[in-house]
Protein backbone atom coordinates (compact mmCIF):
# COMPACT_ATOMS: atom_id res chain seq x y z
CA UNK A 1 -48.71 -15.53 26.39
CA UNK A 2 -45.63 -14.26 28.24
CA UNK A 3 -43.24 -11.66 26.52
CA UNK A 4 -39.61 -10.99 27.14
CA UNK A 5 -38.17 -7.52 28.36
CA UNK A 6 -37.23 -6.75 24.79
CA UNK A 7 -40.57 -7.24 23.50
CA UNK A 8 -41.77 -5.61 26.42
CA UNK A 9 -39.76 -2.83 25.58
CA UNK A 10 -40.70 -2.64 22.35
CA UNK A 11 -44.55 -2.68 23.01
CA UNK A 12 -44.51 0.09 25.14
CA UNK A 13 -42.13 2.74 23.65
CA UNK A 14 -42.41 5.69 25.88
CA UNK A 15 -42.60 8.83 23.99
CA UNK A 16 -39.35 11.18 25.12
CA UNK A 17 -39.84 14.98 25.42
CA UNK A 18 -37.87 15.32 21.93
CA UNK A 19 -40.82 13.17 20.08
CA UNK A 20 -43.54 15.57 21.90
CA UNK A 21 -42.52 18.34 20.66
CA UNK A 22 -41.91 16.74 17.17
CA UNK A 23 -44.89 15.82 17.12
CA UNK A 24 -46.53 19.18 18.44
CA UNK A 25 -44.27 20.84 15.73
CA UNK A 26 -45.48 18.26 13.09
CA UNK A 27 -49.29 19.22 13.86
CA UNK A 28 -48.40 22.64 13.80
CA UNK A 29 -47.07 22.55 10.39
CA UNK A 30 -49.79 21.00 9.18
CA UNK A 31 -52.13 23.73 10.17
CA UNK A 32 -50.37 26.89 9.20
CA UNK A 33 -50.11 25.49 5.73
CA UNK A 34 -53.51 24.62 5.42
CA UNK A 35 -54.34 27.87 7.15
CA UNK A 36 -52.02 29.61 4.75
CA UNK A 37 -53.70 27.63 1.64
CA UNK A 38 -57.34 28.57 2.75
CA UNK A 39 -57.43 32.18 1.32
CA UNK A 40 -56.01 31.19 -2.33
CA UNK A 41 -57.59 28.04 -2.57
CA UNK A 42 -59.69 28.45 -5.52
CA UNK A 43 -56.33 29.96 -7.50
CA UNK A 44 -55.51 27.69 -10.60
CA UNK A 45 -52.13 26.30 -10.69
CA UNK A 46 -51.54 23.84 -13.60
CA UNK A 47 -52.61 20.52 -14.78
CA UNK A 48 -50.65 18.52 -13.55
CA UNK A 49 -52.45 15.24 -14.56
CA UNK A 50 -49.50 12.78 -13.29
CA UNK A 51 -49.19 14.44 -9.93
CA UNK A 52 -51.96 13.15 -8.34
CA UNK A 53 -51.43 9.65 -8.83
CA UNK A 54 -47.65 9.93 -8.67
CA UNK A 55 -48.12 10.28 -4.82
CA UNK A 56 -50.98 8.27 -4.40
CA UNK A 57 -48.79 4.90 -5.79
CA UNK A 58 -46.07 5.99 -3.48
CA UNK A 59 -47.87 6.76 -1.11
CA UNK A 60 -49.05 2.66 -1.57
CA UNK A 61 -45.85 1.47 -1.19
CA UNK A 62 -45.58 3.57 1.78
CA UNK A 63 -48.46 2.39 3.42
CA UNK A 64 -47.58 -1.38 2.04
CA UNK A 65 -44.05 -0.74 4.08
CA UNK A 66 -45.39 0.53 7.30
CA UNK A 67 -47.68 -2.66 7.11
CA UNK A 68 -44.52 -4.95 6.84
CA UNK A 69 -42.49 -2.99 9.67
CA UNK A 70 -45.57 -3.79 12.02
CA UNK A 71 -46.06 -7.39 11.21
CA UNK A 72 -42.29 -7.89 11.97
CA UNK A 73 -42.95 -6.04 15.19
CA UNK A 74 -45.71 -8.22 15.77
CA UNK A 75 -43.15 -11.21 15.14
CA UNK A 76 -40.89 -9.47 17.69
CA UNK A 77 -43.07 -9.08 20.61
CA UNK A 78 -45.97 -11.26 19.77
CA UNK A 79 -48.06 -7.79 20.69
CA UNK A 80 -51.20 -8.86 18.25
CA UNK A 81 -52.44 -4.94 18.12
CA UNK A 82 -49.20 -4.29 15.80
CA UNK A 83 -50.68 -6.38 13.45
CA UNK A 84 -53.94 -5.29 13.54
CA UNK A 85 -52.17 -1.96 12.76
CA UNK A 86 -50.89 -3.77 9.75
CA UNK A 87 -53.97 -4.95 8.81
CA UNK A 88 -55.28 -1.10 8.69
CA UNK A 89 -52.10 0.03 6.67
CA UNK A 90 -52.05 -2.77 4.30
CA UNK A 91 -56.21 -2.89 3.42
CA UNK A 92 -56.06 1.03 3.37
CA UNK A 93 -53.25 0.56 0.94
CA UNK A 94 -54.82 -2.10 -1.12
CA UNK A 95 -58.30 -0.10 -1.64
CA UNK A 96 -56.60 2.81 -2.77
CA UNK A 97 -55.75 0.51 -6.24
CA UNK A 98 -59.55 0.82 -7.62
CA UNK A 99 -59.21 4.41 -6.55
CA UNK A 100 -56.33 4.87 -9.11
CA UNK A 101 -57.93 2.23 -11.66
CA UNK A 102 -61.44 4.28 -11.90
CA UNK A 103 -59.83 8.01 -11.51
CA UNK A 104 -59.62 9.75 -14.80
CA UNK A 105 -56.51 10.35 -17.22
CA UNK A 106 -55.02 7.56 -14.94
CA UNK A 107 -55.12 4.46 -16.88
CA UNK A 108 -57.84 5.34 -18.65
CA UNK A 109 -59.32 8.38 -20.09
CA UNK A 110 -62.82 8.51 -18.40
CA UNK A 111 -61.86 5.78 -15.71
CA UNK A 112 -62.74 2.90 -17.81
CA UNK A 113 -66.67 4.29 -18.29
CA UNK A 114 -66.69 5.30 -14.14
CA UNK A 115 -65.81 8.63 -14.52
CA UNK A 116 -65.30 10.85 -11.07
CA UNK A 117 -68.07 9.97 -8.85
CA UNK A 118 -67.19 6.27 -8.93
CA UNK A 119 -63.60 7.61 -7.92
CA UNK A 120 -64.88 9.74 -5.17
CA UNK A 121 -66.76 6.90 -3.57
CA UNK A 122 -63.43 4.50 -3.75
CA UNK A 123 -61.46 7.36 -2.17
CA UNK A 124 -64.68 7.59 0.69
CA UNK A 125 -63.72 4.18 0.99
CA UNK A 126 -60.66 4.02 1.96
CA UNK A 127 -60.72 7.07 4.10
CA UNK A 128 -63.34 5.35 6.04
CA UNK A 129 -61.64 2.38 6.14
CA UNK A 130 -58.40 3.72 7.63
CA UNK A 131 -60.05 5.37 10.40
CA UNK A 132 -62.01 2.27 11.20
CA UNK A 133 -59.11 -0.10 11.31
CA UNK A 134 -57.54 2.16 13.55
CA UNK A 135 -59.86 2.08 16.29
CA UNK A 136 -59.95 -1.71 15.49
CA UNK A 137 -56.07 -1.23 16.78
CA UNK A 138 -57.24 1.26 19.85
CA UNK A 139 -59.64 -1.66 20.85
CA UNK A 140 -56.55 -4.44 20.41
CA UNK A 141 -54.88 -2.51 22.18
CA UNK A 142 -56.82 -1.69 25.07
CA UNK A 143 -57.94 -5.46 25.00
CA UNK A 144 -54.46 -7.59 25.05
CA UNK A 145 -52.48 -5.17 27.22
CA UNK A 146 -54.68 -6.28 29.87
CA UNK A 147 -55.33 -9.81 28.37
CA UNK A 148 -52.87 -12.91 27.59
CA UNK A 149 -53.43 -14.83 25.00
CA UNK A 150 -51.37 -18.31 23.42
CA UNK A 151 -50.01 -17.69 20.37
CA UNK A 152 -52.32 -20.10 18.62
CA UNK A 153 -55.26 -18.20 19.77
CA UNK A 154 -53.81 -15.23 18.46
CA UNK A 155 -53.32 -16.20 15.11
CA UNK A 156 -56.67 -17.28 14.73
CA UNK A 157 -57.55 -13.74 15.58
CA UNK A 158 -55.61 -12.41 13.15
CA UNK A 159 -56.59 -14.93 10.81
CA UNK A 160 -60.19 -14.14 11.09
CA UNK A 161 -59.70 -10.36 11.62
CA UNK A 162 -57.43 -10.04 8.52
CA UNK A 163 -60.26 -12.00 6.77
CA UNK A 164 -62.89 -9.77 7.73
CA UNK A 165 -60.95 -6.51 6.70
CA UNK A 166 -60.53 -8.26 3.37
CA UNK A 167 -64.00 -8.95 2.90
CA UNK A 168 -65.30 -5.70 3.82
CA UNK A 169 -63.12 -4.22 1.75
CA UNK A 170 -63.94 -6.46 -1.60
CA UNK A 171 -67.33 -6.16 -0.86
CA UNK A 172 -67.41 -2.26 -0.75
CA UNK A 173 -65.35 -2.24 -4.01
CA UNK A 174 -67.93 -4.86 -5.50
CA UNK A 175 -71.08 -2.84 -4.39
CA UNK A 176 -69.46 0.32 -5.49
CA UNK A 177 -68.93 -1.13 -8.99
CA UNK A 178 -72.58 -3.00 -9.09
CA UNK A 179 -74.56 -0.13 -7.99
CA UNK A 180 -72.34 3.11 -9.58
CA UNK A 181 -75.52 4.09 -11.60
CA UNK A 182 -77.26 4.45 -8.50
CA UNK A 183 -75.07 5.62 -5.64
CA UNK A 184 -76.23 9.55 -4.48
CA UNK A 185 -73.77 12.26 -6.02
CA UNK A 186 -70.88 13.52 -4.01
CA UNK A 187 -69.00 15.54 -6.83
CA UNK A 188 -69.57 17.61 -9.61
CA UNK A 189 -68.25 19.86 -11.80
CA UNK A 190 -68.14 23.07 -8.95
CA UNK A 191 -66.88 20.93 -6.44
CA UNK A 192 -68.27 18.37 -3.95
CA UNK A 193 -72.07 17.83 -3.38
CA UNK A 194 -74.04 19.13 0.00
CA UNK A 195 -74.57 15.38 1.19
CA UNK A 196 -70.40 15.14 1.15
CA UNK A 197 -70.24 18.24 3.51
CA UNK A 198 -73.84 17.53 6.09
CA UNK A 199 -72.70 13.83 5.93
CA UNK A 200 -69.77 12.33 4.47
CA UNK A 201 -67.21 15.16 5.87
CA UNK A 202 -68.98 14.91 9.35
CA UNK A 203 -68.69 11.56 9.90
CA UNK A 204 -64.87 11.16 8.50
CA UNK A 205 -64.10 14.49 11.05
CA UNK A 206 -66.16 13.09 14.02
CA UNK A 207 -65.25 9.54 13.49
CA UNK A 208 -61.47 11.06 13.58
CA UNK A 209 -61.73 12.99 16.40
CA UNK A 210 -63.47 10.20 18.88
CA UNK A 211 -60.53 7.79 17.78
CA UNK A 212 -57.89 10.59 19.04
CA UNK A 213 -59.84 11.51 21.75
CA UNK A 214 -59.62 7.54 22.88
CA UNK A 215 -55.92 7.39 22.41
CA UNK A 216 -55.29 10.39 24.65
CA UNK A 217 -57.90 9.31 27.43
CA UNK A 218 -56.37 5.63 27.15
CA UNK A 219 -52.60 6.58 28.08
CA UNK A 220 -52.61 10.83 27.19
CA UNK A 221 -50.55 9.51 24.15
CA UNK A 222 -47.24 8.50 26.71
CA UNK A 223 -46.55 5.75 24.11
CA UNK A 224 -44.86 6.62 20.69
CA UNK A 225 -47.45 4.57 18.52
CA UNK A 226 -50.37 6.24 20.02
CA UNK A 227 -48.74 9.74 19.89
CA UNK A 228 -47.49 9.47 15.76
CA UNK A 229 -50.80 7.47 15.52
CA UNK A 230 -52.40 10.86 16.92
CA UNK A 231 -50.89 12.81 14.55
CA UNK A 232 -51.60 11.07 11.69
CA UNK A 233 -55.58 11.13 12.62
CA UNK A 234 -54.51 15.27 12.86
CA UNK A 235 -53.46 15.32 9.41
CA UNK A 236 -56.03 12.83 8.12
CA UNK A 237 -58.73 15.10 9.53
CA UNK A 238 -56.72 18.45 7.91
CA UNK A 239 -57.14 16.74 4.42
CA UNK A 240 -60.99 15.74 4.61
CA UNK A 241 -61.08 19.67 5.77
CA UNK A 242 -59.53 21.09 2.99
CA UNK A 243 -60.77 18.96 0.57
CA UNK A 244 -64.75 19.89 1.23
CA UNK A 245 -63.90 23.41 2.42
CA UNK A 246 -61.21 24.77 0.56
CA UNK A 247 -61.28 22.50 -2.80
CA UNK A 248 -63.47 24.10 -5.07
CA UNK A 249 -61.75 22.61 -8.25
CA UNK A 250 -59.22 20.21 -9.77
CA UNK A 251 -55.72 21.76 -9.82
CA UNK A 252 -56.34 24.69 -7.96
CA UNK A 253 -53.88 25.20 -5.00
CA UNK A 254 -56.07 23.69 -2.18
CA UNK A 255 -56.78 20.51 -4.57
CA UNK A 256 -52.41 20.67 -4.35
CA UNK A 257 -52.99 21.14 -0.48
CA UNK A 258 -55.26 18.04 0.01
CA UNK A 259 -53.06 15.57 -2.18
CA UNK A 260 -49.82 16.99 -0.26
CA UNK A 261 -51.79 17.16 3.41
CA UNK A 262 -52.80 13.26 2.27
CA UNK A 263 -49.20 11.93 1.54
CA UNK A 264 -48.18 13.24 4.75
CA UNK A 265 -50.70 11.36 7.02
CA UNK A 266 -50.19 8.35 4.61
CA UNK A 267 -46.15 8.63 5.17
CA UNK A 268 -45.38 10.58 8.51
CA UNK A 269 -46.01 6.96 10.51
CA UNK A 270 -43.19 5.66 8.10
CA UNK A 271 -40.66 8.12 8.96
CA UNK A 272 -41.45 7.63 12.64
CA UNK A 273 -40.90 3.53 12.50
CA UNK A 274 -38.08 4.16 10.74
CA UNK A 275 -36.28 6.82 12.75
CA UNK A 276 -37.33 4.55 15.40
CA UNK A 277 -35.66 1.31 14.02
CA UNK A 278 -32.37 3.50 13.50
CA UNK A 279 -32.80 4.36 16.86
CA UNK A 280 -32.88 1.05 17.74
CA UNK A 281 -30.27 -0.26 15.77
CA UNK A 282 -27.98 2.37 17.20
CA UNK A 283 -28.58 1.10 20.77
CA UNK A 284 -28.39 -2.33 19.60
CA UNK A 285 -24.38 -1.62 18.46
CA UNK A 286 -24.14 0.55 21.61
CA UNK A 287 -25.00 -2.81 23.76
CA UNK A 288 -23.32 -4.64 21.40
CA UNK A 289 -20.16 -2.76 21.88
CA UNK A 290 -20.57 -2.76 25.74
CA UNK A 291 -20.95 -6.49 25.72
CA UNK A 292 -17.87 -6.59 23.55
CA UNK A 293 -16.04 -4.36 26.29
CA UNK A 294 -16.85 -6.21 29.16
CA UNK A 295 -15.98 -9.25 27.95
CA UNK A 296 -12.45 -8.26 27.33
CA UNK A 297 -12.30 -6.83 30.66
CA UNK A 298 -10.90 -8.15 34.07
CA UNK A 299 -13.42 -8.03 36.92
CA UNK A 300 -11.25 -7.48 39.74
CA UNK A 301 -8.72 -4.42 38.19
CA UNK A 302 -10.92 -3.31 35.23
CA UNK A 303 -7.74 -3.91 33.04
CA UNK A 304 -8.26 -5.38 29.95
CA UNK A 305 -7.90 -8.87 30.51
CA UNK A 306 -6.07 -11.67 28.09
CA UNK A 307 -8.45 -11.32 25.06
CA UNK A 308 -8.62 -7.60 25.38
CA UNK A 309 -4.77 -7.74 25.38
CA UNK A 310 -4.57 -9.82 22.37
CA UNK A 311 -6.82 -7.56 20.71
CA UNK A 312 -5.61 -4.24 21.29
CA UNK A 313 -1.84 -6.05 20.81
CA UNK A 314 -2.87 -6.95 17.42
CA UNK A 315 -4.58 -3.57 16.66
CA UNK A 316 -1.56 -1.62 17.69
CA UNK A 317 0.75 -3.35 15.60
CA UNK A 318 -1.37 -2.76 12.68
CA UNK A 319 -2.04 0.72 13.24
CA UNK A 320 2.25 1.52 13.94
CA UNK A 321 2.93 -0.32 10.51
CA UNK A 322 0.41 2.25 8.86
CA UNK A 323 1.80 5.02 10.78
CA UNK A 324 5.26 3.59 10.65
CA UNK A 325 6.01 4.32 13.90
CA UNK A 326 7.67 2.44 16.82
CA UNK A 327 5.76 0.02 19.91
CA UNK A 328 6.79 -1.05 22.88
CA UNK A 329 5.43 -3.30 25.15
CA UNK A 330 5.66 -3.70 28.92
CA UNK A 331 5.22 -7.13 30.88
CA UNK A 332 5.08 -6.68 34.49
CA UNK A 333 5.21 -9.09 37.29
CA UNK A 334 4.85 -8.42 40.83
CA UNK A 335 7.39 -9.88 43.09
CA UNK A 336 7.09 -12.94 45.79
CA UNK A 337 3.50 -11.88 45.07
CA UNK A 338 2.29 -16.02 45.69
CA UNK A 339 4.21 -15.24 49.53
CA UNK A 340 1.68 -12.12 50.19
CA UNK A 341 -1.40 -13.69 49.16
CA UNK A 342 -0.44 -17.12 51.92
CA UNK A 343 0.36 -14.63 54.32
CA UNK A 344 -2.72 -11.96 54.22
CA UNK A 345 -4.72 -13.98 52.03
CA UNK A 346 -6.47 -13.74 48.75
CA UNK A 347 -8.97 -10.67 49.70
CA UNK A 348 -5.64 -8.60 50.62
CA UNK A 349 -4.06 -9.78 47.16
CA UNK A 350 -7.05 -8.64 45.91
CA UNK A 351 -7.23 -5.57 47.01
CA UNK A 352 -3.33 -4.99 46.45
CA UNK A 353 -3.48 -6.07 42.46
CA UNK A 354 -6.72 -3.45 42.19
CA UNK A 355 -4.62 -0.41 43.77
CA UNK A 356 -1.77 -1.59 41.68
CA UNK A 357 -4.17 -1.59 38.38
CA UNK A 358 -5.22 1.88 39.29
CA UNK A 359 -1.80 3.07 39.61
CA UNK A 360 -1.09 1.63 36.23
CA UNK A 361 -4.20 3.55 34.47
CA UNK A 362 -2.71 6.80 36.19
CA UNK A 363 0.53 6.45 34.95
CA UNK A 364 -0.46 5.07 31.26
CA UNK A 365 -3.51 7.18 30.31
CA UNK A 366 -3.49 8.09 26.54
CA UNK A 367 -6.04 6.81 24.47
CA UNK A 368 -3.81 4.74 22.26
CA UNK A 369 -2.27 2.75 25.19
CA UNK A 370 -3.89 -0.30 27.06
CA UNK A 371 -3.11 -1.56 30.44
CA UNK A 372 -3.82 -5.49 30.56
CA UNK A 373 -4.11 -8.19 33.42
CA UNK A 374 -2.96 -11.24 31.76
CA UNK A 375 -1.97 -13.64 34.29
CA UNK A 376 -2.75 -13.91 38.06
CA UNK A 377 -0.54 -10.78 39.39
CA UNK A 378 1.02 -10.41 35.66
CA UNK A 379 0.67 -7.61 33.56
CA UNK A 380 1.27 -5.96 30.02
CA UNK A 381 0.78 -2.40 28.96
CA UNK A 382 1.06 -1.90 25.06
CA UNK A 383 2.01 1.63 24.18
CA UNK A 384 1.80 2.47 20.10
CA UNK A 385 3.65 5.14 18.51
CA UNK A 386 6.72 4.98 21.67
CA UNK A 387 10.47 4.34 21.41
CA UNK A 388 13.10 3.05 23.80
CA UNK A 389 13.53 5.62 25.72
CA UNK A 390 10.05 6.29 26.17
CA UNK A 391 9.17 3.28 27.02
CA UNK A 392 11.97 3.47 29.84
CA UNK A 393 10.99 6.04 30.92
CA UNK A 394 7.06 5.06 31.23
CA UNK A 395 8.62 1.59 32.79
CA UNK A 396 10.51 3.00 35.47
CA UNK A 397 7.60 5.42 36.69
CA UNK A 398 5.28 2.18 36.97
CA UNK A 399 8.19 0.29 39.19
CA UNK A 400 8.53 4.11 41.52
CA UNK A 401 4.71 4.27 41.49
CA UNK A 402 4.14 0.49 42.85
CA UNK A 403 6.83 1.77 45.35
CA UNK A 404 4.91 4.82 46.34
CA UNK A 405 1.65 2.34 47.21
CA UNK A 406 4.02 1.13 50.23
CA UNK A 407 1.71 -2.09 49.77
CA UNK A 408 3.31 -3.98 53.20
CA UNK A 409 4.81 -7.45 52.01
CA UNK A 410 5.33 -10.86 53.74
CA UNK A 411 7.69 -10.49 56.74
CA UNK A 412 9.40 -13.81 55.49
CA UNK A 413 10.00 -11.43 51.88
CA UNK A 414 13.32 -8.96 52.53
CA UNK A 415 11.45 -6.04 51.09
CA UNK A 416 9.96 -3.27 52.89
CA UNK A 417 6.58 -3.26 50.27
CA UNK A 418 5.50 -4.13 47.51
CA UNK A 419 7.69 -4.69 44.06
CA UNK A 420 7.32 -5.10 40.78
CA UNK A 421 9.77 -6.53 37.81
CA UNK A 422 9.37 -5.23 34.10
CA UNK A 423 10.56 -6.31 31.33
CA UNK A 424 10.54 -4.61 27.91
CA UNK A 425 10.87 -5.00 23.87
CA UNK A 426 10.96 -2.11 21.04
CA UNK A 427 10.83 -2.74 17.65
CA UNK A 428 9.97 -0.19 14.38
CA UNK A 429 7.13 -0.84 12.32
CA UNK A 430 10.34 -1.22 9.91
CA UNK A 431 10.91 -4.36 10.92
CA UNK A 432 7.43 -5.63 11.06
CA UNK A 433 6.96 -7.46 14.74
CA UNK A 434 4.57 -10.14 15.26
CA UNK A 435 2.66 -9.87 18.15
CA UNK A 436 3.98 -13.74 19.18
CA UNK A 437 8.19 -12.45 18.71
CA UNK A 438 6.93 -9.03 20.17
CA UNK A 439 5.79 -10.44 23.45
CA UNK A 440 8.40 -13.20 23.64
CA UNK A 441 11.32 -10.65 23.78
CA UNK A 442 9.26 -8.30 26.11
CA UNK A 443 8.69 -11.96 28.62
CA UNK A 444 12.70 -12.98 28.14
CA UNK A 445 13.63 -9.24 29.66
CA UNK A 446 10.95 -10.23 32.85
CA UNK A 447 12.60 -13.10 32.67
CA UNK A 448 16.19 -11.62 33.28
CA UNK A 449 14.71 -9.08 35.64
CA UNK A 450 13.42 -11.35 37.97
CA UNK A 451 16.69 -13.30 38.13
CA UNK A 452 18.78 -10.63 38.91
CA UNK A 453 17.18 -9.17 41.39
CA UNK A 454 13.69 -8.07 40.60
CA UNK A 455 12.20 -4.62 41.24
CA UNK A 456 14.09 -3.43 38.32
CA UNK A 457 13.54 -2.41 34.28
CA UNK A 458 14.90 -4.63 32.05
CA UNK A 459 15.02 -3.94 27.87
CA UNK A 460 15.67 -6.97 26.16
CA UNK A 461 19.53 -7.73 27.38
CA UNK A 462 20.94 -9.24 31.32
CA UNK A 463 21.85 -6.47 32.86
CA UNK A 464 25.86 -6.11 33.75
CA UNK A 465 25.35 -4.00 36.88
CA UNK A 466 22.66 -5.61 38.86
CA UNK A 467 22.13 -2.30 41.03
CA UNK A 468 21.00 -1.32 37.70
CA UNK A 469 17.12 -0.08 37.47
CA UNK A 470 17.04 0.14 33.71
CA UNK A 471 19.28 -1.44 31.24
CA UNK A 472 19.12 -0.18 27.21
CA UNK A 473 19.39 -2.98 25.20
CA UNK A 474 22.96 -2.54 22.87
């Protein structure tokens, strides 16, 4: 099954230096406050009967939500080890519901006749289960990255790998319910049992560590999944620590620890999925917004090209009727310029419209201005928030500028280089211009320009004098 470069991408996040050492710093955290915790562990804090289940249920719905981001990254890429990631959120999730059912002063008083060991065993459970399912996704993983498969074979995977999870999972509830009577003691009243710490807490530490310790041999946790994935094992082992070594009692400070060190390995790979889907979102608008730029942009000059112009032309208009301030725009044509191109041809008109361009970008540079190619050697500059005289004055330093490029022109032209005509049109916000009247008046001056001589300024009116560079309009 072939994958695009975007779901490539998206299968194999690299982890960036910044992650690392957020990750490093996460893991840190987690030990100095269980380190911290381990000398007043046994020091009573308050019943707090609600708190307990209060972030087990969210931490559900977390779990339940890091499940759905997967699947639709699965949908994405078609990478089947994000759903079998899913799968371990979403069953871990799910078994944590007879957990809540059968733990005391929950919905019930005594657990509905279970009491705590029946509790203890469901919460076993779905410890267990998470770090099983996980190293279901280390296998996936290893497996497909090296392996294609059609997409029909991989939902019959899934299929039959979601349905074994399921079933594993209903049959360890069932079995703990059938046989409660009978299942070997892992808590009491003074804390938990010594078959919890010589087996139970062994196996849930060791089982742990050997999944981490297969991440980082597989890839020394270079992708972001495995790394947060990492983590999360860090702080899952932290809580099965402090829960046999440090919990000697219900609402004592490390019982506080556990439940807190537990919503953060249930949540943390939440936070990172969705700081990373912000992250990606943000460099979708960033492309999005490049796109959007060079498709208003002219290839040869880099000028904004005819939709960029219309654009920005209707922007600035807006933006001087808020400010109520003046525009002017600047149409610009560049003279016998069809005679150059049949006499040096078109790579020399070419390269004469992109040194012309530049000297335009020189000359106009504030962010609120925009220098346009909208024709074949025509031009309009749009400059918000400038007046008459301004725009003169701007004008005439474009026409002395093209002058100074001493661009040679067509022997048959009588000129020594390289011209251009301008015509102009002012008008106050007052008055509110459309862009179509704006750029009408601003073509009419060109108009008269070029008819009276060219390589001259021309604002809105013929020109009396035609030795006249720039005329004011009366």
């Amino acid at each position: 099954m072939s994958r695009g470069p975007l779901a490539e991408h998206l299968t194999h996040v690299v982890a960036s230096l910044s992650q690392r050492r957020a990750a490093l710093a996460t893991v840190l955290g987690l030990l100095f406050f269980a380190l911290l915790t381990a000398p007043f562990g046994e020091r009573r804090m308050g019943d707090f009967e609600a708190l307990g289940p209060a972030i087990t249920s969210a931490v559900m719905v977390a779990m339940f939500v890091s499940a759905g981001m997967l699947r639709n990254q699965y949908h994405t890429t078609r990478y089947v080890p994000f759903a079998v990631l899913a799968v371990a959120y979403s069953t871990t999730a799910l078994l944590q519901l007879p957990y809540l059912l059968t733990f005391p002063h929950v919905v019930s008083i005594n657990g509905f006749g279970f009491g705590p060991q029946v509790a203890t065993y469901f919460w076993l459970t779905w410890h267990a289960a998470f770090v099983l399912l996980v190293a279901g996704y280390v296998w996936a993983d290893s497996y497909f990255s090296r392996k294609a498969v059609e997409p029909l074979d991989a939902a019959e995977f899934l299929r039959r790998y979601t349905l074994l999870a399921g079933v594993c999972a209903a049959g360890s509830i069932a079995a703990i319910v059938s046989f409660h009577q009978d299942l070997p003691e892992l808590v009491t009243a003074g804390g938990y049992t010594p078959l919890y710490h010589l087996l139970v807490e062994q196996l849930l530490l060791a089982s742990a560590c050997i999944v981490m310790a297969t991440m980082i041999a597989r890839n020394a946790l270079r992708h972001t999944t495995h790394l947060w994935l990492c983590v999360v094992l860090v702080a899952f082992a932290i809580e099965i620590y402090v829960s046999g070594e440090i919990v000697t009692s219900r609402f004592s400070l490390g019982w506080y620890m556990a439940y807190l060190e537990a919503a953060a390995w249930q949540t943390l790979f939440l936070f990172v999925q969705l700081h990373h889907a912000n992250e990606q979102l943000a460099a979708f608008a960033a492309d999005t917004r490049t796109l959007v730029e060079e498709t208003q942009r002219d290839a040869l000059t880099g000028l904004f090209n005819r939709r960029g112009f219309d654009d920005r032309f209707e922007s600035a208009l807006a933006e001087c009727g808020t400010a109520n301030s003046p525009i002017a725009l600047l149409v610009l044509d560049l003279d016998h310029f069809k005679a150059y191109n049949d006499h040096f041809g078109h790579l020399a008109g070419d390269e004469a419209l992109r040194k012309i361009a530049a000297e335009m970008t020189n000359i106009v540079n504030r962010p609120t201005d925009a220098c346009c190619r909208v024709g074949g050697e025509e031009f309009a500059i749009i400059l918000g928030g400038t007046d008459e005289a301004g725009a003169i004055t701007v004008a005439e330093r474009l026409r002395l500028g093209v002058m100074r490029l001493r661009i040679r022109h067509a022997p048959e032209i009588p000129l020594a280089a390289m011209t251009v005509s301008i015509g102009l049109a002012v008008e106050h916000a007052a008055s509110v211009p459309t862009a179509k009247s704006l750029y009408e008046r601003a073509d009419q001056a060109l108009y008269r320009a070029k008819r009276t001589g060219r390589n001259r300024v021309v604002a809105r009116n013929e020109p009396r004098d035609p030795n006249l560079r720039v005329v004011k309009r009366s």
